[in-house]
PDB file of N, CA and C in Angstrom:
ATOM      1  N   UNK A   1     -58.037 162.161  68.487  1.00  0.00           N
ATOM      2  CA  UNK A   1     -56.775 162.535  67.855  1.00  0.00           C
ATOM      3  C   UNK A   1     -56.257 161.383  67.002  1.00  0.00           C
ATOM      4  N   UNK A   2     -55.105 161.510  65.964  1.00  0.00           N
ATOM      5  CA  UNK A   2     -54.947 160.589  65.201  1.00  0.00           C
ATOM      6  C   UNK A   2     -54.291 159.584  65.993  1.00  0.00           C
ATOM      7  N   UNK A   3     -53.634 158.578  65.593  1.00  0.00           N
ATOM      8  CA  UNK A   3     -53.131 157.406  66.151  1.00  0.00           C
ATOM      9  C   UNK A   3     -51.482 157.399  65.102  1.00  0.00           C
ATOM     10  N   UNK A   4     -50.578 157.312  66.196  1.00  0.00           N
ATOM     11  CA  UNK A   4     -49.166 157.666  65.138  1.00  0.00           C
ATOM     12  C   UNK A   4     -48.919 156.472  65.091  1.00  0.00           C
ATOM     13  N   UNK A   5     -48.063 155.902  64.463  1.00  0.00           N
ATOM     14  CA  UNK A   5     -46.915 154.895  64.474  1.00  0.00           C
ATOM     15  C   UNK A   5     -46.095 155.160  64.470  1.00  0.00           C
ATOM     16  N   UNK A   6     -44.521 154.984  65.089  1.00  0.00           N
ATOM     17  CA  UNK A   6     -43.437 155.343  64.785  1.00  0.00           C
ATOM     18  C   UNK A   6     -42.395 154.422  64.938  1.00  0.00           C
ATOM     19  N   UNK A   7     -41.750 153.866  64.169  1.00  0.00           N
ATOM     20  CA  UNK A   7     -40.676 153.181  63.829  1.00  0.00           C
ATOM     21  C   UNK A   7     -39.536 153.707  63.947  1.00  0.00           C
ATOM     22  N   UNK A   8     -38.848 153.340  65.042  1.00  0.00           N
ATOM     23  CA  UNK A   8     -37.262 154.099  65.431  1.00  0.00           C
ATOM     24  C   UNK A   8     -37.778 154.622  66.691  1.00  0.00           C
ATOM     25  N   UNK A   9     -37.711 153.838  68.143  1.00  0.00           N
ATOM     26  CA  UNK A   9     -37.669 154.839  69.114  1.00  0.00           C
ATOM     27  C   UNK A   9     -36.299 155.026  69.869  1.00  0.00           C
ATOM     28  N   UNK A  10     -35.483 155.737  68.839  1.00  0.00           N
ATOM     29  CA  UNK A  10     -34.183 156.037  69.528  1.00  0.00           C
ATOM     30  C   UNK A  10     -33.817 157.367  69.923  1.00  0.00           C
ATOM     31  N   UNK A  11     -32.644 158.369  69.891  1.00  0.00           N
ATOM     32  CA  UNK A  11     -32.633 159.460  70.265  1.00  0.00           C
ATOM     33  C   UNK A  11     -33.592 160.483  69.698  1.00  0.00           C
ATOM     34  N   UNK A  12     -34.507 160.241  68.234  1.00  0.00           N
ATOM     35  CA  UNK A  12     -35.106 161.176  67.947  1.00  0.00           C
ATOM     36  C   UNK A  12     -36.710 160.897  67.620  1.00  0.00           C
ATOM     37  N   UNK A  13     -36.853 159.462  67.715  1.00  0.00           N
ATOM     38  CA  UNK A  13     -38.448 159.177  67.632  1.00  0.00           C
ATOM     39  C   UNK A  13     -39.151 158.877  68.680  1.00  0.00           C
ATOM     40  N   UNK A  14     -38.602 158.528  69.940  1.00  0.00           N
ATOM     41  CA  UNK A  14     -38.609 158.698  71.648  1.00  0.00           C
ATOM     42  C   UNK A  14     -39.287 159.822  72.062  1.00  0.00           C
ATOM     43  N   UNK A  15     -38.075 161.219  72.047  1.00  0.00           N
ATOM     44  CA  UNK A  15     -38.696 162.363  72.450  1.00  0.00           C
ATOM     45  C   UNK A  15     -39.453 162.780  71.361  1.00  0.00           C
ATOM     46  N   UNK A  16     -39.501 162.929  69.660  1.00  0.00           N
ATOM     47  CA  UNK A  16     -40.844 163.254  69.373  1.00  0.00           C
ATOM     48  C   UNK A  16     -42.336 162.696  69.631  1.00  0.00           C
ATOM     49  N   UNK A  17     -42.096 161.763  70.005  1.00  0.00           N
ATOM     50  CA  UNK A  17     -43.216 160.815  70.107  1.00  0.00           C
ATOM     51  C   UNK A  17     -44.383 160.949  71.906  1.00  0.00           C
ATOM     52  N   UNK A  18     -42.728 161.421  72.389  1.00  0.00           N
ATOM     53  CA  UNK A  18     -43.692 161.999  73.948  1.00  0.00           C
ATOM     54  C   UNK A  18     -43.823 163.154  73.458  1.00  0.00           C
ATOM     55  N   UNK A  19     -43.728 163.937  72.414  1.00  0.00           N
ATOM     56  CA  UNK A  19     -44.421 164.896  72.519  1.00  0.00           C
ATOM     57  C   UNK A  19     -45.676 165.172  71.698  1.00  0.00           C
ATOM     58  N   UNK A  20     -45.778 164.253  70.960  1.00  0.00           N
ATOM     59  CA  UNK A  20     -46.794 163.509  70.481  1.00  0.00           C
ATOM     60  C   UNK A  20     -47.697 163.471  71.321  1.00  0.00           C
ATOM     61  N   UNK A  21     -47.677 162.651  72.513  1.00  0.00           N
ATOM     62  CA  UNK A  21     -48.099 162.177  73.351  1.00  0.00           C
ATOM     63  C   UNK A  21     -48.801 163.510  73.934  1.00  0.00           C
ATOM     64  N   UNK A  22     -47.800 164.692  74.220  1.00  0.00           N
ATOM     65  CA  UNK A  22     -48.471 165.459  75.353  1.00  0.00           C
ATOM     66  C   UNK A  22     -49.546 166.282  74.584  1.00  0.00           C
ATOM     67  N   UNK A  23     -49.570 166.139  73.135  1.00  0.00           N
ATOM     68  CA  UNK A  23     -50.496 166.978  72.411  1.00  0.00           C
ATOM     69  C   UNK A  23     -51.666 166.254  72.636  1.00  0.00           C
ATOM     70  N   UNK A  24     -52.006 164.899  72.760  1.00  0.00           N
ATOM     71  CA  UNK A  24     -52.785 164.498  72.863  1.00  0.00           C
ATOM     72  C   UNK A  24     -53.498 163.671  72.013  1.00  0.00           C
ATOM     73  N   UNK A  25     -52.087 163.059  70.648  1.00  0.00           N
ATOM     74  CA  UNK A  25     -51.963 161.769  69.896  1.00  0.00           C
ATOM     75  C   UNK A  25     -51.733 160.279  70.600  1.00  0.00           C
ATOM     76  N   UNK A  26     -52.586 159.810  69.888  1.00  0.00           N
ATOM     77  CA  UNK A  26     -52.291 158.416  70.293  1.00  0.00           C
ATOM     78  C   UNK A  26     -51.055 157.479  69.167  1.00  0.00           C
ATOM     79  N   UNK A  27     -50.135 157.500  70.383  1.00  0.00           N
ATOM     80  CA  UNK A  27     -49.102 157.112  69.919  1.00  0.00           C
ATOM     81  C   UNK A  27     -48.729 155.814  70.147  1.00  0.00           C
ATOM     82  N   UNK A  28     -47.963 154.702  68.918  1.00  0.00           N
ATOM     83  CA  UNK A  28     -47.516 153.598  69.335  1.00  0.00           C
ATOM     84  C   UNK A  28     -45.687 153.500  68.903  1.00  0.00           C
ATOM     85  N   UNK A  29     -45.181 152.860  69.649  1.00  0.00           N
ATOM     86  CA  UNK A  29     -43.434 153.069  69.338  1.00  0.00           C
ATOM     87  C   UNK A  29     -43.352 151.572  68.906  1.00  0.00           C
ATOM     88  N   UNK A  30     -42.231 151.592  67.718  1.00  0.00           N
ATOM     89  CA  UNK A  30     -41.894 149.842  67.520  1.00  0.00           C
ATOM     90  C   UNK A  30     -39.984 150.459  67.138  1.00  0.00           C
ATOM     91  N   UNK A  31     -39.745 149.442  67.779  1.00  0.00           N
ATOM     92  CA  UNK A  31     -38.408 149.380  67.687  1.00  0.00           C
ATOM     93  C   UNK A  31     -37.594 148.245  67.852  1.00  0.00           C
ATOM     94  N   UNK A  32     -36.737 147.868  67.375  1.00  0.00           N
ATOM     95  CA  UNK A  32     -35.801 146.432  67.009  1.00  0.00           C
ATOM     96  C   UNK A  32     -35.110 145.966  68.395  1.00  0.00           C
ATOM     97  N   UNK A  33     -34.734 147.013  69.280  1.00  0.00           N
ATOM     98  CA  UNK A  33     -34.033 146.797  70.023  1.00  0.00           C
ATOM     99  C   UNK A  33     -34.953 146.317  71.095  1.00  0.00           C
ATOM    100  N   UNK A  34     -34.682 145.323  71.541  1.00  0.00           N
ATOM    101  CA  UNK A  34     -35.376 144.716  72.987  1.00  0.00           C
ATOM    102  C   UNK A  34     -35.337 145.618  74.295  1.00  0.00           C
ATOM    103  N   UNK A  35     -33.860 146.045  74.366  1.00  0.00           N
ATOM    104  CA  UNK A  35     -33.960 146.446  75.840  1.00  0.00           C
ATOM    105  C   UNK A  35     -34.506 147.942  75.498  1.00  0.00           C
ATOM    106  N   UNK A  36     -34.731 148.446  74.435  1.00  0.00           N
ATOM    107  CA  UNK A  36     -35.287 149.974  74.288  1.00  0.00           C
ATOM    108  C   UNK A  36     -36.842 149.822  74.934  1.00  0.00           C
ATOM    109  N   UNK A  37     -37.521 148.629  73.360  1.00  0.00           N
ATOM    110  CA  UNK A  37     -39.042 148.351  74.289  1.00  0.00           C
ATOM    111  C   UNK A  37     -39.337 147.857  75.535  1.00  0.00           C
ATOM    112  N   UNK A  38     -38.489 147.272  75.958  1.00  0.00           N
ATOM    113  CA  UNK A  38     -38.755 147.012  77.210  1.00  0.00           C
ATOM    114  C   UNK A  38     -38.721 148.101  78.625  1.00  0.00           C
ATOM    115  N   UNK A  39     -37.708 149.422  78.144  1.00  0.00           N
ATOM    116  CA  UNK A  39     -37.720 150.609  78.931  1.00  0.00           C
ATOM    117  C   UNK A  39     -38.823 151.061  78.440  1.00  0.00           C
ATOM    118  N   UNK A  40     -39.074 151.587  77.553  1.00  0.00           N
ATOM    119  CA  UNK A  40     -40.146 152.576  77.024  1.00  0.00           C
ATOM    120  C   UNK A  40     -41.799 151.867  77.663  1.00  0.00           C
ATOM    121  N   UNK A  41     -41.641 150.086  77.797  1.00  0.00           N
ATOM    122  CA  UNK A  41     -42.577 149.710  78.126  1.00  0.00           C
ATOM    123  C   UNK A  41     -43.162 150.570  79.782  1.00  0.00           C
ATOM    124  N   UNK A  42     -42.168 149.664  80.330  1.00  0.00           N
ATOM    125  CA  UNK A  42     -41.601 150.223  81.339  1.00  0.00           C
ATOM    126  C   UNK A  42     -41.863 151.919  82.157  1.00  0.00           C
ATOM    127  N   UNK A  43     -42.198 152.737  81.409  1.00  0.00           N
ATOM    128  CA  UNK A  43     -42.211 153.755  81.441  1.00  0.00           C
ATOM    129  C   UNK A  43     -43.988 154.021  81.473  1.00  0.00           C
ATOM    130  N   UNK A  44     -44.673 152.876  80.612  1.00  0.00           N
ATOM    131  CA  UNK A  44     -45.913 153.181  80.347  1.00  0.00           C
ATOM    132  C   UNK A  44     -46.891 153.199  78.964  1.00  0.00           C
ATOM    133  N   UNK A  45     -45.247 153.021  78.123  1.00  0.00           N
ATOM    134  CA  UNK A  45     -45.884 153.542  76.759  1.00  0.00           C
ATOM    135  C   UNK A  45     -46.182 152.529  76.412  1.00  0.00           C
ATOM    136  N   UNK A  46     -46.619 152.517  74.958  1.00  0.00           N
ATOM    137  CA  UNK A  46     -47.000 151.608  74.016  1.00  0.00           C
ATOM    138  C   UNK A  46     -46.445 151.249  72.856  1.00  0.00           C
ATOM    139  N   UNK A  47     -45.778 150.602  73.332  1.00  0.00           N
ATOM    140  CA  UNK A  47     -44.515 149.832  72.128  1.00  0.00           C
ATOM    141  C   UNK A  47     -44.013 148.489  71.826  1.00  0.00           C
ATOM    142  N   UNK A  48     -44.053 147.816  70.577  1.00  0.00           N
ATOM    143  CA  UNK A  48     -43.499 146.600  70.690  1.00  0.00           C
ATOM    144  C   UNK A  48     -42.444 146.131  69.314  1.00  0.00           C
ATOM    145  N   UNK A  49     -42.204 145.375  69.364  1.00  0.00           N
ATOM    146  CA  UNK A  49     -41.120 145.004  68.551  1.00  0.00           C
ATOM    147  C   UNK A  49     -41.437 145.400  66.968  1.00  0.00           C
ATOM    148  N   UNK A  50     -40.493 145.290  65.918  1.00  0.00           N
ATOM    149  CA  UNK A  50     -41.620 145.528  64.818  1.00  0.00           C
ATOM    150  C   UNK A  50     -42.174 144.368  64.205  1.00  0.00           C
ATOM    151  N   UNK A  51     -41.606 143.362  64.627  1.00  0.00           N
ATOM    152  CA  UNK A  51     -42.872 142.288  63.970  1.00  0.00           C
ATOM    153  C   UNK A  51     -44.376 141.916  63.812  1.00  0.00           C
ATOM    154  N   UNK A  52     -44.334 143.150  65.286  1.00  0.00           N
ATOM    155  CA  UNK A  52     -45.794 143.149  65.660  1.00  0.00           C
ATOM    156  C   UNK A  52     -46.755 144.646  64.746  1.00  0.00           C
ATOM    157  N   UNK A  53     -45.977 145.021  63.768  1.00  0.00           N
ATOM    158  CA  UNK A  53     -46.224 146.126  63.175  1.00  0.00           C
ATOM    159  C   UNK A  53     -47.820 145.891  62.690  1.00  0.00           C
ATOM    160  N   UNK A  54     -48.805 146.179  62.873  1.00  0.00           N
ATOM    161  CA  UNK A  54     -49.913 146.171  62.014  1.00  0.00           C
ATOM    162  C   UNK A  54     -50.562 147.940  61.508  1.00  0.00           C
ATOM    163  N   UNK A  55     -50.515 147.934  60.867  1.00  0.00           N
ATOM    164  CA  UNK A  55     -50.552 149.946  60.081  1.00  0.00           C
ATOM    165  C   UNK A  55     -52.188 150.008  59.812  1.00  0.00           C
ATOM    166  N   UNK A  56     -52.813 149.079  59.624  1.00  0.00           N
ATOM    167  CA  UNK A  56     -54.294 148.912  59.343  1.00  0.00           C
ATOM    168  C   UNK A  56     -54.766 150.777  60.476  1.00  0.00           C
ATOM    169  N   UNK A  57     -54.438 150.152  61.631  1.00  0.00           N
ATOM    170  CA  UNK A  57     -55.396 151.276  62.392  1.00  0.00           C
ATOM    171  C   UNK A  57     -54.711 152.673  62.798  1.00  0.00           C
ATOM    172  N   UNK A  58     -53.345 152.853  61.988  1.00  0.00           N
ATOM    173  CA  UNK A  58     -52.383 154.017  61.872  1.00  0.00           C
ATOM    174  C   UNK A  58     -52.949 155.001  61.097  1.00  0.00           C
ATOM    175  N   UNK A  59     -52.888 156.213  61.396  1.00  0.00           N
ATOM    176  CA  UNK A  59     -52.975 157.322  60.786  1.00  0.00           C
ATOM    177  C   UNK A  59     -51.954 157.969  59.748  1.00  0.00           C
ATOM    178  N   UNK A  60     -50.753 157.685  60.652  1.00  0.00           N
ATOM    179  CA  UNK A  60     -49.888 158.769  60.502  1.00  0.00           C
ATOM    180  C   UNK A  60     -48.704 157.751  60.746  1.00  0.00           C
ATOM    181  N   UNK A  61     -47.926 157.521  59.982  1.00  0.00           N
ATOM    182  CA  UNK A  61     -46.287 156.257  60.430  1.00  0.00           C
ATOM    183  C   UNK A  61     -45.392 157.470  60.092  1.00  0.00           C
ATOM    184  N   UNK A  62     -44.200 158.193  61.719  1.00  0.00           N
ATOM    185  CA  UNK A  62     -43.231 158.775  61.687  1.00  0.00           C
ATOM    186  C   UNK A  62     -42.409 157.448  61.838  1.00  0.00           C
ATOM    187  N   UNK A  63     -40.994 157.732  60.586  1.00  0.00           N
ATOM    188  CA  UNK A  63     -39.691 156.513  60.747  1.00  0.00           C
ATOM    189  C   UNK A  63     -38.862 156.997  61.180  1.00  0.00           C
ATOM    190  N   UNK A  64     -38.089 156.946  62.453  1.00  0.00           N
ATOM    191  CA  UNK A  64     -37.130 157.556  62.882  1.00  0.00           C
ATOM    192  C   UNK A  64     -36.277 156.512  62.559  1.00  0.00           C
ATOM    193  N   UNK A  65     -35.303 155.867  62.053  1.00  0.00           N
ATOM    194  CA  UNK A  65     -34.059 155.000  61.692  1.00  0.00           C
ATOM    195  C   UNK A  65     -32.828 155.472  61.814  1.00  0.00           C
ATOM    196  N   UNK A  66     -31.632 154.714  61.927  1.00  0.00           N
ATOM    197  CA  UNK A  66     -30.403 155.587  61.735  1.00  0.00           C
ATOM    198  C   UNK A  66     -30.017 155.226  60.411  1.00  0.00           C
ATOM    199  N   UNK A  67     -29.521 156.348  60.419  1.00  0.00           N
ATOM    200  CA  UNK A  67     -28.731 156.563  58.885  1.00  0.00           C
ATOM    201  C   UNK A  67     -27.218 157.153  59.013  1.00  0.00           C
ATOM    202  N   UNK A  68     -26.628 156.073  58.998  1.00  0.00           N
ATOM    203  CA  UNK A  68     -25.006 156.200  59.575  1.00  0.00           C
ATOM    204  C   UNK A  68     -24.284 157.018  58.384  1.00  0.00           C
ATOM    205  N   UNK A  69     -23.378 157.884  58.857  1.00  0.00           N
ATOM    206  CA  UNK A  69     -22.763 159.057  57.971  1.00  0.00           C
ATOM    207  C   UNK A  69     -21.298 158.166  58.128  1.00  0.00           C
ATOM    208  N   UNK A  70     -20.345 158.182  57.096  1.00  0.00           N
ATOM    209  CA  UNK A  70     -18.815 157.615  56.811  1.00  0.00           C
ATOM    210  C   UNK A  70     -18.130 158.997  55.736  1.00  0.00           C
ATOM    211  N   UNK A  71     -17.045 158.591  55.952  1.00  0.00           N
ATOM    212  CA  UNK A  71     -16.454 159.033  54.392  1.00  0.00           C
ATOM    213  C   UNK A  71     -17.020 158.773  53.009  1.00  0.00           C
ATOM    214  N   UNK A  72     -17.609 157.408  52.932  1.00  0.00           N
ATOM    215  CA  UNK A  72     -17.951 157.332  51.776  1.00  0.00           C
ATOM    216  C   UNK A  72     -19.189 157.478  51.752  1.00  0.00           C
ATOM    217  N   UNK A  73     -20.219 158.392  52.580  1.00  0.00           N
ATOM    218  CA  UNK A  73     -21.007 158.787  51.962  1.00  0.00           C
ATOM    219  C   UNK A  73     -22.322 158.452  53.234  1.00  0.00           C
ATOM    220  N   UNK A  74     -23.489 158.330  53.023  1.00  0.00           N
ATOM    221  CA  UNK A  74     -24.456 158.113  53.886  1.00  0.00           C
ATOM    222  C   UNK A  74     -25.159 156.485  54.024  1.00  0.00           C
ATOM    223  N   UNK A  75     -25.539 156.028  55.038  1.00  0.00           N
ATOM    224  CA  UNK A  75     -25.925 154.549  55.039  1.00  0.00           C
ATOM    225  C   UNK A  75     -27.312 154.486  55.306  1.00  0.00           C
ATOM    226  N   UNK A  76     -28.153 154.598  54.105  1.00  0.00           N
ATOM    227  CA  UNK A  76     -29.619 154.242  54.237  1.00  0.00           C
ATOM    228  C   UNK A  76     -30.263 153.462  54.342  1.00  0.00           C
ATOM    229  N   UNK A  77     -29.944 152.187  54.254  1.00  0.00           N
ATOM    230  CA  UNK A  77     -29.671 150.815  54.515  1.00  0.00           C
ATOM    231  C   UNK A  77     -30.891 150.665  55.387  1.00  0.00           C
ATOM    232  N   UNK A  78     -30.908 150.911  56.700  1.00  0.00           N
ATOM    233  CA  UNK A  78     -31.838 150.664  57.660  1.00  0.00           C
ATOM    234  C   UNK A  78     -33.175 151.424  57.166  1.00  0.00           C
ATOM    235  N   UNK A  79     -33.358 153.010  56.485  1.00  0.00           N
ATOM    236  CA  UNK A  79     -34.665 152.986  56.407  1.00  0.00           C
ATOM    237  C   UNK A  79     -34.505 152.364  55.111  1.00  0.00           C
ATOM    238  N   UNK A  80     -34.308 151.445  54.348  1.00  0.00           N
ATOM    239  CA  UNK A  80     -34.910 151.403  52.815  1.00  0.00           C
ATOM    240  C   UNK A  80     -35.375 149.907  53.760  1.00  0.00           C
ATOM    241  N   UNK A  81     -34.878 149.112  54.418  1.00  0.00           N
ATOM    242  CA  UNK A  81     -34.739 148.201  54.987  1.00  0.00           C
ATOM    243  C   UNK A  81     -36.260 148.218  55.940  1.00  0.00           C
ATOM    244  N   UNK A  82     -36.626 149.129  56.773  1.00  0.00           N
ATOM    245  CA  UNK A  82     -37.585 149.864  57.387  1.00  0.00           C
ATOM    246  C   UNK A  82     -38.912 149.790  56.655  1.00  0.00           C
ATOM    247  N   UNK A  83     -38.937 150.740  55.535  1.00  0.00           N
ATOM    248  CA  UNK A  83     -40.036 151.237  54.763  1.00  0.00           C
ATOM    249  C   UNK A  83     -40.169 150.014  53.850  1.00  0.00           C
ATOM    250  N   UNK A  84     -39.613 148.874  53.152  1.00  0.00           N
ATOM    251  CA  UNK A  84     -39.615 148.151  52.498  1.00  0.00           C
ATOM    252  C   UNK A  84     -40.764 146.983  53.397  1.00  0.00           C
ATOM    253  N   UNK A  85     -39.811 146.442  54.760  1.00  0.00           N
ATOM    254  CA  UNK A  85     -40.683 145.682  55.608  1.00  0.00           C
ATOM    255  C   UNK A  85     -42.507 146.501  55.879  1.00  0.00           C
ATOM    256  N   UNK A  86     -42.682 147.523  55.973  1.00  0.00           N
ATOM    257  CA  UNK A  86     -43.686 148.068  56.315  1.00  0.00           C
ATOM    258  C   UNK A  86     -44.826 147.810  55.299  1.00  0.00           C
ATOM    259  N   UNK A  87     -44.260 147.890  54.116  1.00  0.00           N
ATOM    260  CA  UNK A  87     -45.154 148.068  52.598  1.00  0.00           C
ATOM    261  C   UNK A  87     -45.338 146.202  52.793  1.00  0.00           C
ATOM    262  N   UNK A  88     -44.377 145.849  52.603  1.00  0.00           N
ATOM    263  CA  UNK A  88     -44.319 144.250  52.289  1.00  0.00           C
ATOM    264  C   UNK A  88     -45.484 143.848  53.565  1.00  0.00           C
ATOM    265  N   UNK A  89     -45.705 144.272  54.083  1.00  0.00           N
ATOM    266  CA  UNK A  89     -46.681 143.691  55.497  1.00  0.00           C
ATOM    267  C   UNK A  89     -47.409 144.015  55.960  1.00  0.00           C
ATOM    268  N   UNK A  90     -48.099 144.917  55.529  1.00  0.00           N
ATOM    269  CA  UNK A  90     -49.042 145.539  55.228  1.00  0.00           C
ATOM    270  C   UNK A  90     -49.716 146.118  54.075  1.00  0.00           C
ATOM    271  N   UNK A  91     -49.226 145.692  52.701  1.00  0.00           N
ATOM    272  CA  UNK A  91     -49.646 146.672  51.390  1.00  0.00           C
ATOM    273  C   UNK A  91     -50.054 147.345  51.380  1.00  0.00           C
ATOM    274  N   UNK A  92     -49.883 148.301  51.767  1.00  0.00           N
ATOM    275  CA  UNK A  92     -50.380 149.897  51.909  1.00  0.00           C
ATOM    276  C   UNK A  92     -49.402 150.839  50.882  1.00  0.00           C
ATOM    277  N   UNK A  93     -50.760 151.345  50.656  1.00  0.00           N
ATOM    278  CA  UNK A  93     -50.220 152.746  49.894  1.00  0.00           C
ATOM    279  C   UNK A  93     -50.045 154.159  50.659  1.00  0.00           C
ATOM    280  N   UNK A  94     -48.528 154.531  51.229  1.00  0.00           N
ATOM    281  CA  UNK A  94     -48.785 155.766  51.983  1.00  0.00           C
ATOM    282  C   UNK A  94     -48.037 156.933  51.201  1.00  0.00           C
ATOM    283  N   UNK A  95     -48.720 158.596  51.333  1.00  0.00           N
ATOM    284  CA  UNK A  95     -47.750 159.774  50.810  1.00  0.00           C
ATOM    285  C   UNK A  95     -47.156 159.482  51.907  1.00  0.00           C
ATOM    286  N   UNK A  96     -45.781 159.505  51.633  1.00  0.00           N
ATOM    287  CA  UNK A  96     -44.618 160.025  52.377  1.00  0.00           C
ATOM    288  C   UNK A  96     -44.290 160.912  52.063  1.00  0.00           C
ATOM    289  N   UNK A  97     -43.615 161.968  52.971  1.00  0.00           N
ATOM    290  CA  UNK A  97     -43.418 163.260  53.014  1.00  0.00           C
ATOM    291  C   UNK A  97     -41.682 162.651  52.934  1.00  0.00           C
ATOM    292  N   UNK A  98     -40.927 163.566  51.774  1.00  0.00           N
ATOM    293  CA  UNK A  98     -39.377 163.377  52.162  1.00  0.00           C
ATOM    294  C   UNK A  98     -39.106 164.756  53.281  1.00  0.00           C
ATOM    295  N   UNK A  99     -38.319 163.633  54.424  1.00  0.00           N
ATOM    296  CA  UNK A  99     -37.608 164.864  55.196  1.00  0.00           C
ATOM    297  C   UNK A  99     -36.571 164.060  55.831  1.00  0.00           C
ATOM    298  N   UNK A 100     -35.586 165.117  56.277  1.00  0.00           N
ATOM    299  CA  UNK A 100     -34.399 164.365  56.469  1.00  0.00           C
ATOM    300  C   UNK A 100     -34.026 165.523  57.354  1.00  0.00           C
ATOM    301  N   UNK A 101     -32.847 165.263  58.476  1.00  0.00           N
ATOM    302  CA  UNK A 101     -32.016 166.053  58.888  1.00  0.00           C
ATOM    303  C   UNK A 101     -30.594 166.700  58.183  1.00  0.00           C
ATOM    304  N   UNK A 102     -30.427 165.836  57.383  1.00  0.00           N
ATOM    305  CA  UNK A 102     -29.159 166.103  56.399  1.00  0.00           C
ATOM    306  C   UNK A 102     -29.515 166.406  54.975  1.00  0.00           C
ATOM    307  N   UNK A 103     -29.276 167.777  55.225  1.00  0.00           N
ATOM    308  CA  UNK A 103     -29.736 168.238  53.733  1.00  0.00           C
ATOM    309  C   UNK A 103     -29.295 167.692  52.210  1.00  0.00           C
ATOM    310  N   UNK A 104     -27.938 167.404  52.752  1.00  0.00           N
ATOM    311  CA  UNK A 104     -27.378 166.357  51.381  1.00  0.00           C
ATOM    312  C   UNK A 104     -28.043 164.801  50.831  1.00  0.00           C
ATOM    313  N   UNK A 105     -28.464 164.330  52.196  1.00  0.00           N
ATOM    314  CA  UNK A 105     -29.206 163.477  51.927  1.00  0.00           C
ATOM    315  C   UNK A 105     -30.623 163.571  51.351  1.00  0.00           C
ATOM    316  N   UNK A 106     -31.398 164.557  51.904  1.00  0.00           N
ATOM    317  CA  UNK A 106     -33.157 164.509  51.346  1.00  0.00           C
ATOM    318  C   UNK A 106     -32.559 165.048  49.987  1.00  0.00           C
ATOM    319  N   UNK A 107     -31.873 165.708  49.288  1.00  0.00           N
ATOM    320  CA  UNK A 107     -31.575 166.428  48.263  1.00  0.00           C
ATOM    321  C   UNK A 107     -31.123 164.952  47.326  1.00  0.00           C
ATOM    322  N   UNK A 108     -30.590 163.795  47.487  1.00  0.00           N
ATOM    323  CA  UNK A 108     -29.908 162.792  46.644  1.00  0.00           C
ATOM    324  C   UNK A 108     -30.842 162.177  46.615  1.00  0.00           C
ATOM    325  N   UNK A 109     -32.164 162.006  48.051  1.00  0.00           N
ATOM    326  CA  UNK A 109     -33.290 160.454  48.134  1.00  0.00           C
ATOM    327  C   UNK A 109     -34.237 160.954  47.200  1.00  0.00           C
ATOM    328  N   UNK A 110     -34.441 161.933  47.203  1.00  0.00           N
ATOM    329  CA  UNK A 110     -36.118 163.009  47.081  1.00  0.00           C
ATOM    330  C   UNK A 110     -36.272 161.872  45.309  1.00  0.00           C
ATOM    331  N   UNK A 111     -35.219 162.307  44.376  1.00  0.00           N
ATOM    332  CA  UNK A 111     -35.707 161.353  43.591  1.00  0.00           C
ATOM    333  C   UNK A 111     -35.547 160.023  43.213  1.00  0.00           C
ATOM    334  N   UNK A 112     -34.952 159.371  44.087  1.00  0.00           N
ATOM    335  CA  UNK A 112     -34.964 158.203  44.245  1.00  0.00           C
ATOM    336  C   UNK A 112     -36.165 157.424  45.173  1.00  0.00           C
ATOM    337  N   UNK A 113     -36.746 157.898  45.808  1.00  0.00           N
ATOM    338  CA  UNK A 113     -38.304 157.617  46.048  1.00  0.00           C
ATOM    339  C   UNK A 113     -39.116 157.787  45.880  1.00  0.00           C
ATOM    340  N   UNK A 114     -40.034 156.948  44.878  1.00  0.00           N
ATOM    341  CA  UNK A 114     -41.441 157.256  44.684  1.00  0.00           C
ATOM    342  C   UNK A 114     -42.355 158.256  45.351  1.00  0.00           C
ATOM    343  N   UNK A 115     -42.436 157.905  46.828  1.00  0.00           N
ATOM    344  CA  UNK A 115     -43.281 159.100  48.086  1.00  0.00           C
ATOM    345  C   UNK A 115     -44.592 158.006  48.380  1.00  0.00           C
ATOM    346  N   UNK A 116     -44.307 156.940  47.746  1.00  0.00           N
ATOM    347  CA  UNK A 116     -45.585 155.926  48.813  1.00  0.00           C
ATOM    348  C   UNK A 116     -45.021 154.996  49.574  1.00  0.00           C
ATOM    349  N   UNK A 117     -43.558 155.434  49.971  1.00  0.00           N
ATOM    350  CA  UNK A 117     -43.305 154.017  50.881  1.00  0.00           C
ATOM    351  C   UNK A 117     -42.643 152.966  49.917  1.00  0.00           C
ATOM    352  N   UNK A 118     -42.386 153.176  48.464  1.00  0.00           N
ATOM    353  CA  UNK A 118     -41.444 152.006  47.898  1.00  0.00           C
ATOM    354  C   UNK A 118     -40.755 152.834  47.287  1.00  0.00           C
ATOM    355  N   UNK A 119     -39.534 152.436  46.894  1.00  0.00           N
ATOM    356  CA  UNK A 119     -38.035 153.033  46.529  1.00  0.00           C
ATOM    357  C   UNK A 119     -38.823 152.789  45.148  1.00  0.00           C
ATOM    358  N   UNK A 120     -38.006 153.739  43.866  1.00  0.00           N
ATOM    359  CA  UNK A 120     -38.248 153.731  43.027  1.00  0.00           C
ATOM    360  C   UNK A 120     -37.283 152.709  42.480  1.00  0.00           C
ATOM    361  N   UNK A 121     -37.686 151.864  41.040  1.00  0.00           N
ATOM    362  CA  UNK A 121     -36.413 151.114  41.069  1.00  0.00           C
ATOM    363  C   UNK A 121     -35.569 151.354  39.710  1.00  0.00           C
TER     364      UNK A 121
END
């Protein structure tokens, strides 16, 4: 089966990722927060900080990030922040698929990103 990566194991790259898991992907979790990897370790999985990111033997990189909603608008900040570190450290060329939970948002990014992992500039 393929081998995922996923960046963001918080409320929504966690449980996709065990379910990842139960299909019978080989899955790895990286996430910023210490005490997250250290539960998830904890648990069994396979996860480590993202410094330790290497994409060479990835198939497939799901980014789960937050993207904080305000009045003034949406905070993408963390994935441009995310996908930027990934490219920069690995030079890789990946299709990214745009998807989003907030339709206002994939509708404003869609052309503001290339679709390989670098912001258009």
């Amino acid at each position: 089966m393929a081998r995922i990566h996923t960046i963001g194991a918080g409320v929504v790259g966690a449980p996709t990722d065990k379910g990842f898991l139960q299909h019978g992907y080989d899955v790895r979790f990286f996430d910023a927060d210490p005490d997250r990897v250290q539960g998830l370790a904890a648990q069994g999985l396979s996860v480590d900080l993202p410094h330790q990111i290497a994409l060479s033997d990835a198939e497939a990189v799901f980014m789960s990030v937050t993207a904080l909603t305000s009045a003034s608008g949406i905070d993408r900040s963390h994935v441009h922040v995310a996908s930027d570190a990934i490219v920069a450290r690995d030079a890789v060329s990946w299709d990214v698929p745009e998807v989003a939970t907030h339709r206002d948002w994939a509708r404003r990014d869609v052309p503001q990103w290339g679709g390989r992992g670098v912001r258009n500039a």
